[in-house]
Protein backbone atom coordinates (compact mmCIF):
# COMPACT_ATOMS: atom_id res chain seq x y z
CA UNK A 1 -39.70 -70.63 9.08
CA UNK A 2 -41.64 -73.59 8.79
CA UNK A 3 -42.26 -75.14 5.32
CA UNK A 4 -45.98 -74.14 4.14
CA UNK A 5 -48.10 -77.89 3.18
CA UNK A 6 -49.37 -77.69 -0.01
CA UNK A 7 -46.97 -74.81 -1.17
CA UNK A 8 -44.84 -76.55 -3.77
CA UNK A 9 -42.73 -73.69 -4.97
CA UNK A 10 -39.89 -75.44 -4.71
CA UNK A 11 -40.83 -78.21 -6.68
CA UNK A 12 -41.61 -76.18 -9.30
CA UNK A 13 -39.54 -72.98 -9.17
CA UNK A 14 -35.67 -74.13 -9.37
CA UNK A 15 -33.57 -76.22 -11.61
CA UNK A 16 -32.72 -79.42 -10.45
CA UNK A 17 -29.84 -80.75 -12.08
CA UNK A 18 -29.74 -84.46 -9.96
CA UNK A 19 -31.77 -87.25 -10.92
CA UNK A 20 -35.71 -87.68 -9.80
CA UNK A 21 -37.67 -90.71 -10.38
CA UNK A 22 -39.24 -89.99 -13.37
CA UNK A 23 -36.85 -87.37 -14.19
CA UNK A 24 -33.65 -89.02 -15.02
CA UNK A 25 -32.26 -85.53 -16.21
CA UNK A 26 -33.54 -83.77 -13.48
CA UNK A 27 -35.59 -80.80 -14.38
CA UNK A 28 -35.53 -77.29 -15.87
CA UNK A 29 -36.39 -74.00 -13.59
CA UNK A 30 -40.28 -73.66 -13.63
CA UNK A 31 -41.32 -77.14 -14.56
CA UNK A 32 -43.31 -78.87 -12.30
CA UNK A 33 -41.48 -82.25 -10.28
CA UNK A 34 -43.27 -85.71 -11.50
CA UNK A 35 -43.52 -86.25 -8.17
CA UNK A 36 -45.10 -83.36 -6.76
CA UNK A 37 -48.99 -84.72 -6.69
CA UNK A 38 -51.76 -82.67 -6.80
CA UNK A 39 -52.04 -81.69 -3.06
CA UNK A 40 -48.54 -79.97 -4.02
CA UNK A 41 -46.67 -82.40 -1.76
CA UNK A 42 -43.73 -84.89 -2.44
CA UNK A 43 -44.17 -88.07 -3.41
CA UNK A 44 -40.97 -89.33 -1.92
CA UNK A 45 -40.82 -86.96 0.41
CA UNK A 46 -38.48 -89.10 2.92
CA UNK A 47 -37.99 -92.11 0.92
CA UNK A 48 -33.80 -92.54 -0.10
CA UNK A 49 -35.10 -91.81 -3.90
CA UNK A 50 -35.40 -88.27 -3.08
CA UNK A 51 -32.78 -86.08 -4.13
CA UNK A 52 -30.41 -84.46 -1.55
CA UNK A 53 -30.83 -81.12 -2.60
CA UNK A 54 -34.37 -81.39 -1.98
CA UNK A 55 -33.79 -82.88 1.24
CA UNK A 56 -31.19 -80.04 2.24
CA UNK A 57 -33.58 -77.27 1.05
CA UNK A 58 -35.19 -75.28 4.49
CA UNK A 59 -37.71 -72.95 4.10
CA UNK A 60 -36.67 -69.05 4.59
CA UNK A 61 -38.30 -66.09 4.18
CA UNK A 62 -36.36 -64.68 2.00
CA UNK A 63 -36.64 -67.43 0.01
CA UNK A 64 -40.86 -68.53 0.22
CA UNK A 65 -42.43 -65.18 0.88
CA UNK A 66 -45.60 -65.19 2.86
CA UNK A 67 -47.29 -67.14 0.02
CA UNK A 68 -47.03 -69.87 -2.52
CA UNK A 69 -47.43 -67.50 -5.39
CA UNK A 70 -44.55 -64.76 -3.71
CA UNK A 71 -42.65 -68.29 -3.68
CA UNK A 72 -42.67 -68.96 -6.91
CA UNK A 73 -41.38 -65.25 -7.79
CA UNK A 74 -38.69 -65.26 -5.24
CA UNK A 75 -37.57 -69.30 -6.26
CA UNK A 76 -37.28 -67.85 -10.10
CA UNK A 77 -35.65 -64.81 -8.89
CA UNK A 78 -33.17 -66.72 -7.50
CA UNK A 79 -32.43 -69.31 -9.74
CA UNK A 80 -31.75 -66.48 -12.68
CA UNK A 81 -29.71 -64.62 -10.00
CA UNK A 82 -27.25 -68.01 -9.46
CA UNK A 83 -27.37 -69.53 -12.73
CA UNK A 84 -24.06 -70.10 -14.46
């Protein structure tokens, strides 16, 4: 599946427990990346800043529905599902 442009569920959806710029913590599930910009894309998409599990995450079905809203759902879903 190709990624959808201007989705941004996964910027949003998971926990991110890795350091961000701007988010030396990382972040909690369901808060919203610094550097997602309004468009809903990365701001470092492709830049070494980035973290690796960002840059390892693929878009799936299963995972991003067939919208950015079923995305969000299914992200959350998953996070509670794997959190330890």
């Amino acid at each position: 599946m190709k990624c959808r442009e201007g989705c941004g569920a996964c910027c949003i959806a998971p926990s991110i427990s890795s350091p961000i710029p701007g988010m030396p913590n990382g972040k909690p599930a369901g808060e919203r990346c610094v550097q997602l910009s309004v468009e809903n894309l990365c701001t470092i998409f492709g830049q070494a800043e980035r973290p690796a599990v960002c840059s390892a995450f693929e878009a799936d079905a299963d995972v991003c529905g067939n919208s950015s809203e079923e995305a969000i759902r299914l992200i959350g879903w998953w996070e509670q599902m794997t959190a330890a």
